[in-house]
C-alpha atoms as a PDB file:
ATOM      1  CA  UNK A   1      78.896  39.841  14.307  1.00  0.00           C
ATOM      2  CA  UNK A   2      76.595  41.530  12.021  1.00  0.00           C
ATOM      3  CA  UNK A   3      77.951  42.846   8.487  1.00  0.00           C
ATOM      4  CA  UNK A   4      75.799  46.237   8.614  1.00  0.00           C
ATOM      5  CA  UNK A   5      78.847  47.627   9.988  1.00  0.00           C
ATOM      6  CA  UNK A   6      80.786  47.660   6.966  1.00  0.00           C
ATOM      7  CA  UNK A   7      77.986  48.982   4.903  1.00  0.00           C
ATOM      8  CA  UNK A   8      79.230  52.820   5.567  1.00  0.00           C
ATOM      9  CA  UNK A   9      82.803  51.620   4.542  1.00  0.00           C
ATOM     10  CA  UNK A  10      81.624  50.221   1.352  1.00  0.00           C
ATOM     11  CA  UNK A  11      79.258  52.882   0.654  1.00  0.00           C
ATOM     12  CA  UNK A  12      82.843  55.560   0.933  1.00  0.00           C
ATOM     13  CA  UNK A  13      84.778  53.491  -0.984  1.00  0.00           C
ATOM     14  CA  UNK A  14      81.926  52.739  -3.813  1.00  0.00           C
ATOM     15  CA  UNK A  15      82.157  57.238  -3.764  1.00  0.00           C
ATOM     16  CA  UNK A  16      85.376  57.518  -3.956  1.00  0.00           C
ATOM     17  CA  UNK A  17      85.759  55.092  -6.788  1.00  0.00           C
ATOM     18  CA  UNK A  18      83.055  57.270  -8.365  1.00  0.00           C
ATOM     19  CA  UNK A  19      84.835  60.254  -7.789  1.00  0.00           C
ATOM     20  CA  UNK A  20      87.882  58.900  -9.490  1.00  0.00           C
ATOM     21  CA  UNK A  21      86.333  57.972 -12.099  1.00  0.00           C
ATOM     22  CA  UNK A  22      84.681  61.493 -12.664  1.00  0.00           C
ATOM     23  CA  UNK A  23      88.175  63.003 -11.874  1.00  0.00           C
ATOM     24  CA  UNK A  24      89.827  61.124 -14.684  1.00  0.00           C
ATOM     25  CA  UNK A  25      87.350  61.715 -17.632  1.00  0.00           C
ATOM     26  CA  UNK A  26      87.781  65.606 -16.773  1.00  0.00           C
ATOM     27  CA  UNK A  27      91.313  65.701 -16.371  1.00  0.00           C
ATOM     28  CA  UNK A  28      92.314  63.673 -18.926  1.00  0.00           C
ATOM     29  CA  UNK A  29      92.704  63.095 -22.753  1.00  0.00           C
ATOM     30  CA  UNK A  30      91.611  58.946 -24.251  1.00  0.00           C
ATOM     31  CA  UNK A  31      94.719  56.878 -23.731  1.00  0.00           C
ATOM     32  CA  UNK A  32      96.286  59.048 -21.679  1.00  0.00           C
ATOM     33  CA  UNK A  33      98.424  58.152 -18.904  1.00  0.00           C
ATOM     34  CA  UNK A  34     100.960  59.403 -15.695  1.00  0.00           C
ATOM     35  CA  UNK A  35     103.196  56.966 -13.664  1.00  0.00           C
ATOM     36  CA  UNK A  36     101.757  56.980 -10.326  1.00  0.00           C
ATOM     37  CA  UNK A  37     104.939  54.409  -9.117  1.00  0.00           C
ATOM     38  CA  UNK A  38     107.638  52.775 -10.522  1.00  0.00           C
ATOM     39  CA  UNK A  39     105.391  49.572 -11.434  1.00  0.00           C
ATOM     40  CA  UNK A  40     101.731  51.368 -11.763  1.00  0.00           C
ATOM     41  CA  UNK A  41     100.493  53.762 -14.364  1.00  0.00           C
ATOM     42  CA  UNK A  42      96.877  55.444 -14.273  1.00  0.00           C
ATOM     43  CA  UNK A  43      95.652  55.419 -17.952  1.00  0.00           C
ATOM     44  CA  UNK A  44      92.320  56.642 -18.896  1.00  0.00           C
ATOM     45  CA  UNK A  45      90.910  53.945 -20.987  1.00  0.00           C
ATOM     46  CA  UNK A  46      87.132  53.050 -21.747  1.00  0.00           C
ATOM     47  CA  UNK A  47      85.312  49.717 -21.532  1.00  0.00           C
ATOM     48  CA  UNK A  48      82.104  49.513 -23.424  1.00  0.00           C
ATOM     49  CA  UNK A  49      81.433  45.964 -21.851  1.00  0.00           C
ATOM     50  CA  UNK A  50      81.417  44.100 -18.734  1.00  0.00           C
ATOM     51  CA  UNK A  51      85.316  42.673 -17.737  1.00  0.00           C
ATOM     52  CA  UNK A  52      87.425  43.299 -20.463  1.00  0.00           C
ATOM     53  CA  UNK A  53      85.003  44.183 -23.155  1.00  0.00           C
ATOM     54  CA  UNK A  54      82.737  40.851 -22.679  1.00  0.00           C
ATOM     55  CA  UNK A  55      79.509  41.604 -24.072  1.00  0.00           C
ATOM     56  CA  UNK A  56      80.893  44.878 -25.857  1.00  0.00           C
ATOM     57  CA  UNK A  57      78.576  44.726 -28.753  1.00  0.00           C
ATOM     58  CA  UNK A  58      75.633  43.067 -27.108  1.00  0.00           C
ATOM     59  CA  UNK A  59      73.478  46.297 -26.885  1.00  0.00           C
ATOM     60  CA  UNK A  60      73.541  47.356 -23.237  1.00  0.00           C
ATOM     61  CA  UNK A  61      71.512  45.059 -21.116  1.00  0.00           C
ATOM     62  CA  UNK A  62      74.592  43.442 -19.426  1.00  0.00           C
ATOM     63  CA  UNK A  63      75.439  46.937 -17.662  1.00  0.00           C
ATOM     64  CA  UNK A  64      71.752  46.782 -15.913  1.00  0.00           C
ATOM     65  CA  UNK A  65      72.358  42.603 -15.748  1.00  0.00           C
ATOM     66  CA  UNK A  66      75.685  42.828 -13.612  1.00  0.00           C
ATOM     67  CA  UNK A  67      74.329  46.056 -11.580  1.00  0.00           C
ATOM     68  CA  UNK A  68      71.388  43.997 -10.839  1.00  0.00           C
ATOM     69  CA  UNK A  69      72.977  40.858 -10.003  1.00  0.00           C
ATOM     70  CA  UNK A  70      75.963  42.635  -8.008  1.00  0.00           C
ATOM     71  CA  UNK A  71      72.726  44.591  -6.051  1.00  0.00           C
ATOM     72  CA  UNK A  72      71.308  40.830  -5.294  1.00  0.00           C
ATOM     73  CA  UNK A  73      74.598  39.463  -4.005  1.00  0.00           C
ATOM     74  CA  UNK A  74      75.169  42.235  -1.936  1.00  0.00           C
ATOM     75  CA  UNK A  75      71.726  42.139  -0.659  1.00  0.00           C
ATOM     76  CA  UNK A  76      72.328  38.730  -0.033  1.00  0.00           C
ATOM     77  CA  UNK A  77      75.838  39.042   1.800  1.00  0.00           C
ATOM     78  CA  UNK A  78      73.985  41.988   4.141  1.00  0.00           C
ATOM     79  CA  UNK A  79      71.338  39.397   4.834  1.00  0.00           C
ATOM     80  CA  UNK A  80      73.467  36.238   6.005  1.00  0.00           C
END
């Protein structure tokens, strides 16, 4: 079985991630949040590193590191 056919589901989930993510910095105010259910809040927070603020001061090369490396592992999962 080849993996090409999940690219298109990726691809619509990468978009609406996206869009979420656009949705949220219009909508709402730092730190803000809303209950979505009893145990889950959506809170608009920002990360100026990689997971969990790793990296945070180093300068801005990790974004393009990780986007790169995440490109060349999912290059690579396509491929096997």
């Amino acid at each position: 079985m080849s993996g090409w056919r999940w690219l298109p589901l990726s691809a619509l989930i990468i978009a609406i991630d996206q869009a979420s993510k656009v949705w949220v910095e219009r909508r709402f105010e730092l730190y803000e949040s809303i209950p979505l259910l009893p145990v889950f809040d959506l809170t608009y927070l920002r990360n100026t590193g990689a997971a969990f603020s790793f990296l945070a001061g180093a300068g801005g090369w990790q974004r393009w590191f990780f986007t790169l490396l995440a490109l060349g592992v999912s290059v690579g999962i396509i491929v096997i």
